[in-house]
C-alpha atoms as a PDB file:
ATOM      1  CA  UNK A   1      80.786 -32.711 -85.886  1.00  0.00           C
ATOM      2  CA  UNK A   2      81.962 -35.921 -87.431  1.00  0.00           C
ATOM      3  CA  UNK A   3      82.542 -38.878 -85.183  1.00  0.00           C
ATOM      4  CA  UNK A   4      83.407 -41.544 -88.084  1.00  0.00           C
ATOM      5  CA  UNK A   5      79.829 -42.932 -88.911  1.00  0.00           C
ATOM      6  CA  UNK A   6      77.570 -39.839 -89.167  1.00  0.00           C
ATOM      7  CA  UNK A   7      77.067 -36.267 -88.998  1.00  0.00           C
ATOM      8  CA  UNK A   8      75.473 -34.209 -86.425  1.00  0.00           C
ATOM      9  CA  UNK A   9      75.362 -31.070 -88.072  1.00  0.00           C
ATOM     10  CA  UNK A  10      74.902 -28.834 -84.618  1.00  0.00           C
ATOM     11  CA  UNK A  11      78.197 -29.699 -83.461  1.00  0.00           C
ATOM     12  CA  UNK A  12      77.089 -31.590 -80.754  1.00  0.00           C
ATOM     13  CA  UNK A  13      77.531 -35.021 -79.234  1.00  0.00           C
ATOM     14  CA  UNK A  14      74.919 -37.341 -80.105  1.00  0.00           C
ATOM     15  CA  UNK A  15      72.937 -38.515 -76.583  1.00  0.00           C
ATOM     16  CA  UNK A  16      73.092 -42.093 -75.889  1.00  0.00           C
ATOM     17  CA  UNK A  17      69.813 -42.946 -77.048  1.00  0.00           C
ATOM     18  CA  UNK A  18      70.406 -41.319 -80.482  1.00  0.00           C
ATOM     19  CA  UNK A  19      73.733 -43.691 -80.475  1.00  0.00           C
ATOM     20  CA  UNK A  20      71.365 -46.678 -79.947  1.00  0.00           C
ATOM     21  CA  UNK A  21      69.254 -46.362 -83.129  1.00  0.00           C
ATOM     22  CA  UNK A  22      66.029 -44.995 -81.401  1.00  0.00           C
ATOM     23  CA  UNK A  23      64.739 -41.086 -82.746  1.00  0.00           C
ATOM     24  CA  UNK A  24      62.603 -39.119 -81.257  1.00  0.00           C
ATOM     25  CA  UNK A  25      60.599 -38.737 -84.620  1.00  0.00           C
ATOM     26  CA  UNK A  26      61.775 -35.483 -85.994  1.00  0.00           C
ATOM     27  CA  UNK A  27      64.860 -37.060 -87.481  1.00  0.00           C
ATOM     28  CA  UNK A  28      65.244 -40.043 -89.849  1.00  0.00           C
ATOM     29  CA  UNK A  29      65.891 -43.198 -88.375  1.00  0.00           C
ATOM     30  CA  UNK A  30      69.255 -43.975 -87.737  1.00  0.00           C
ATOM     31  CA  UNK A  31      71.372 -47.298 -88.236  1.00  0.00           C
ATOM     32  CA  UNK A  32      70.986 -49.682 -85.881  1.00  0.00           C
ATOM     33  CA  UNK A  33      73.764 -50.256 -83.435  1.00  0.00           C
ATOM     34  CA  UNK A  34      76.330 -53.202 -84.125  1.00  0.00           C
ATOM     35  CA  UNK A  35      74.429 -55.547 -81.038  1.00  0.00           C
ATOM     36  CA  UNK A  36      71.515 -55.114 -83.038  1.00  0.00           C
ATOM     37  CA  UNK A  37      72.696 -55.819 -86.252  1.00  0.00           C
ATOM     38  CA  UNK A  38      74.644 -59.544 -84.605  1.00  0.00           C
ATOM     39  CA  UNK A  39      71.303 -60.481 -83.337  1.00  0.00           C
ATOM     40  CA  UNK A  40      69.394 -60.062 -86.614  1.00  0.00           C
ATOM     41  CA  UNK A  41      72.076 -62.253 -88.708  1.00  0.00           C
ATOM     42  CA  UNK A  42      72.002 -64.454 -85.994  1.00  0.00           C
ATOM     43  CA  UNK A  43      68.207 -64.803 -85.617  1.00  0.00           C
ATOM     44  CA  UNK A  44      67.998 -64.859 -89.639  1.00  0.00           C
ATOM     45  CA  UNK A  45      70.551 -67.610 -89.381  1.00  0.00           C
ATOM     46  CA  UNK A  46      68.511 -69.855 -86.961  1.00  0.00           C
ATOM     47  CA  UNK A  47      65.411 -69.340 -88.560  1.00  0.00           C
ATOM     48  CA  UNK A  48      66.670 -70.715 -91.773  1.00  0.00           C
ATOM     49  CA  UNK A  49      68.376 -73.910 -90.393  1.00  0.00           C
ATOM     50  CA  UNK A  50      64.628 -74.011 -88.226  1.00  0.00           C
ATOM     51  CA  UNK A  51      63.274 -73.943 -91.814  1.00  0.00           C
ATOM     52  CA  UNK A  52      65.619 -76.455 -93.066  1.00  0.00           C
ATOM     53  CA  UNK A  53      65.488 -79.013 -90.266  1.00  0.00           C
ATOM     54  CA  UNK A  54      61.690 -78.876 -90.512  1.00  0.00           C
ATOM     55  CA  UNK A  55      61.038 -80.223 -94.516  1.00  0.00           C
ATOM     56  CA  UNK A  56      63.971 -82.874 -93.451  1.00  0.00           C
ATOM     57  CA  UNK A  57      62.362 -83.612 -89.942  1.00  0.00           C
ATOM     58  CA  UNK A  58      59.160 -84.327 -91.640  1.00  0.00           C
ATOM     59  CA  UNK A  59      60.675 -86.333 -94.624  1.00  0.00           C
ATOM     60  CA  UNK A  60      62.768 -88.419 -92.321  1.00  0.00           C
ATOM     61  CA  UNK A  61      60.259 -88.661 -89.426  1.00  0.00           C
ATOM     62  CA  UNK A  62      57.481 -89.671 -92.333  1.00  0.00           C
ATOM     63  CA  UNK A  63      59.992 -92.642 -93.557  1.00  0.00           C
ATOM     64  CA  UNK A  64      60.703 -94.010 -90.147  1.00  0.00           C
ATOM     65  CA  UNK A  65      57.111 -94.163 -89.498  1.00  0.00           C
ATOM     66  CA  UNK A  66      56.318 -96.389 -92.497  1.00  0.00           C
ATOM     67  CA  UNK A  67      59.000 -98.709 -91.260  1.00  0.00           C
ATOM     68  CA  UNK A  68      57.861 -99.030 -88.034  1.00  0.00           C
ATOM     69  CA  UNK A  69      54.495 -99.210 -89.595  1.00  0.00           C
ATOM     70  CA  UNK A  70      55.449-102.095 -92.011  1.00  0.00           C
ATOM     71  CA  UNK A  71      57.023-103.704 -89.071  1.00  0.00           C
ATOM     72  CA  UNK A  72      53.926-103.448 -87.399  1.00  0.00           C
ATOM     73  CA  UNK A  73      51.887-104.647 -89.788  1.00  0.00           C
ATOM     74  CA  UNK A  74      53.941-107.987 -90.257  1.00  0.00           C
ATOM     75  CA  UNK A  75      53.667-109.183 -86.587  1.00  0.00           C
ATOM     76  CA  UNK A  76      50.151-108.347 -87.160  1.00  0.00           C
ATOM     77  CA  UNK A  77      49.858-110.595 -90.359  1.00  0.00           C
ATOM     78  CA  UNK A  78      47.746-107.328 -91.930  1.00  0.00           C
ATOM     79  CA  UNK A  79      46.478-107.754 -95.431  1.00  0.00           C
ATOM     80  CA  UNK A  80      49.111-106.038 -98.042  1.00  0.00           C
ATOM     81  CA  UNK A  81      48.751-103.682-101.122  1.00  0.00           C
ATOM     82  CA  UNK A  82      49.739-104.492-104.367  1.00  0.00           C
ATOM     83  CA  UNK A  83      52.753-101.624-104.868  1.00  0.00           C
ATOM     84  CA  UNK A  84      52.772 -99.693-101.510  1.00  0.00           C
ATOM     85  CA  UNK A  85      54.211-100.999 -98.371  1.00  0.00           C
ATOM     86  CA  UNK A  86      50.980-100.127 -96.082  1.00  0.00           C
ATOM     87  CA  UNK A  87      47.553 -99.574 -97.147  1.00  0.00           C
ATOM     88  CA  UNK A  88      47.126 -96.682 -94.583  1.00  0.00           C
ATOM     89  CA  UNK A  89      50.886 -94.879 -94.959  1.00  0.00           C
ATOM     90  CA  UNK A  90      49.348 -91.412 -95.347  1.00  0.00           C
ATOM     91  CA  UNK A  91      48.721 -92.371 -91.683  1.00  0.00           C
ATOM     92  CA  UNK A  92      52.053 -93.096 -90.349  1.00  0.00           C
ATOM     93  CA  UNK A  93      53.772 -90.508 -92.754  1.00  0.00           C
ATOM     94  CA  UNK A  94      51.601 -87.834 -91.387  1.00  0.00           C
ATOM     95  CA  UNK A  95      52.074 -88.488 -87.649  1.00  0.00           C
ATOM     96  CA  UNK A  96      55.736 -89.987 -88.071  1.00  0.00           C
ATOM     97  CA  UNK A  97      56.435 -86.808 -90.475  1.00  0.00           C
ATOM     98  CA  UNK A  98      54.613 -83.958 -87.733  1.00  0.00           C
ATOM     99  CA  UNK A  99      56.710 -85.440 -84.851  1.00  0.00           C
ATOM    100  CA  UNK A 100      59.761 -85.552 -87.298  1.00  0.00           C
ATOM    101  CA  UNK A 101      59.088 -81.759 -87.950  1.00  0.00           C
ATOM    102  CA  UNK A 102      58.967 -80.715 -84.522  1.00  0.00           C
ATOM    103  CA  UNK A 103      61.675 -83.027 -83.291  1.00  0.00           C
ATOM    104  CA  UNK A 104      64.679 -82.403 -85.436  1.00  0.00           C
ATOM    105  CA  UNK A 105      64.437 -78.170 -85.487  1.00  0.00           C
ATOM    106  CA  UNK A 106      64.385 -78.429 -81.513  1.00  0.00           C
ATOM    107  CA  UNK A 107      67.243 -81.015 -81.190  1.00  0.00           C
ATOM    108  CA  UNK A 108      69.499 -78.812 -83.961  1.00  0.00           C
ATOM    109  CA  UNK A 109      68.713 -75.578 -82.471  1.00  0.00           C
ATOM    110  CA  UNK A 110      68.857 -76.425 -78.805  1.00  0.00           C
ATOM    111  CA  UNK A 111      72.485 -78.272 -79.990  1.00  0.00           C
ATOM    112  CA  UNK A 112      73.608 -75.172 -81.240  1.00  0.00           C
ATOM    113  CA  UNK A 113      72.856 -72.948 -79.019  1.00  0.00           C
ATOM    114  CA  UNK A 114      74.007 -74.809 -76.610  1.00  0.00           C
ATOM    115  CA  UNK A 115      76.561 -72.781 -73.644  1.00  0.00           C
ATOM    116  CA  UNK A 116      80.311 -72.763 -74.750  1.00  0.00           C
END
C-alpha cells in the first residue's frame, strides 16, 4: 500500500511508531518525521550563530579589555612599552576575550529565542 512517502509492501497501515522514524530492527531505518527534521535545522542553525558569536565575543571582549586596561594603566601612571599599548595585554585580552566568548553567544541566543 502506498500512502505518498513510502511503501509498505504487506498492504498494511504502518503503526504509529513506524510513522515516527523508530524500527524495531528488522527493517531499515526510516526517515525521520517532519518535527524531527525542524528541530535539527533549527539546532544546526543555533549552533552555528553559537559558533559565530563566540570568535567575535572573544575578539571584541579581548579589545575592550585592552581599553579598559590602557585606561587603567594611565590613572595608574604604569610604565609604557615601546609599540604595544600595555606591557601585560595577553592578560586583559585573555580574560576580556573568555568573558567576551561566553557573553555574546548567550545574549544572541537567549535574544532569539526569545517567546513571540
Amino acid at each position: 500500500m502506498t500512502d505518498g512517502r513510502r511503501e509498505t509492501g504487506d498492504g498494511s497501515e504502518p503503526s504509529p511508531q513506524e510513522d515516527a522514524g523508530w524500527s524495531s530492527g528488522s527493517q531499515e531505518r526510516r526517515n525521520p518525521s517532519r518535527d524531527a527534521n525542524e528541530e535539527a535545522i533549527a539546532f544546526g542553525r543555533k549552533f552555528g550563530l553559537g559558533c559565530f558569536t563566540f570568535i567575535i565575543g572573544f575578539f571584541s571582549g579581548g579589545m575592550v579589555a585592552v581599553l579598559l586596561g590602557r585606561i587603567l594603566a594611565g590613572l595608574r601612571k604604569a610604565p609604557s612599552c615601546e609599540g604595544i599599548p600595555l606591557c601585560d595585554w595577553w592578560v586583559y585580552v585573555g580574560i576580556g576575550g573568555l568573558i567576551g566568548a561566553v557573553s555574546l553567544p548567550i545574549l544572541v541566543l537567549r535574544r532569539l529565542s526569545g517567546k513571540k
